[in-house]
C-alpha atoms as a PDB file:
ATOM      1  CA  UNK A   1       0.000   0.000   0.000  1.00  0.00           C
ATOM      2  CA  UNK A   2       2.324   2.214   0.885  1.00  0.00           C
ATOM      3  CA  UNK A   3       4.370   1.421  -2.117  1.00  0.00           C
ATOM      4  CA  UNK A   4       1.639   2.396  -4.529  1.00  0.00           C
ATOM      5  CA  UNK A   5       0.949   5.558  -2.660  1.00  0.00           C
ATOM      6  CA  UNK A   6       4.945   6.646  -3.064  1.00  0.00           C
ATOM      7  CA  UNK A   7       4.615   5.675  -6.660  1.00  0.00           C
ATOM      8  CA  UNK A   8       1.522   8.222  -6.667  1.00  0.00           C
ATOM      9  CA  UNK A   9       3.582  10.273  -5.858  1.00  0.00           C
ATOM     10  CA  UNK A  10       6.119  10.445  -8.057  1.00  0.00           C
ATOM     11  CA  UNK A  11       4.517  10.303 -10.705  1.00  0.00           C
ATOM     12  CA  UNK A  12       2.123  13.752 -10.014  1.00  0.00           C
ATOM     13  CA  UNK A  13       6.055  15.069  -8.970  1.00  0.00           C
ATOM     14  CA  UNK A  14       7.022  13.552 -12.490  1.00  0.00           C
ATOM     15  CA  UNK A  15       4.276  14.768 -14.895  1.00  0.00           C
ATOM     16  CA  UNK A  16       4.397  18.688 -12.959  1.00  0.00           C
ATOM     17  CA  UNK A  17       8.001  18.606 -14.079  1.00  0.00           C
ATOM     18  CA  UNK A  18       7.294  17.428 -17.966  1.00  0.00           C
ATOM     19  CA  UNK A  19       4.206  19.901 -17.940  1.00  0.00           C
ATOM     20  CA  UNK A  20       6.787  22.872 -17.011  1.00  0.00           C
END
């Protein structure tokens, strides 16, 4: 669970950087 909810994460931290 916790895995999945670091992997949330980063990918919103991810996709913010490829949308700037």
């Amino acid at each position: 669970m916790a895995a999945k909810s670091i992997n949330s994460t980063v990918v919103s931290f991810t996709s913010s950087l490829v949308n700037q």
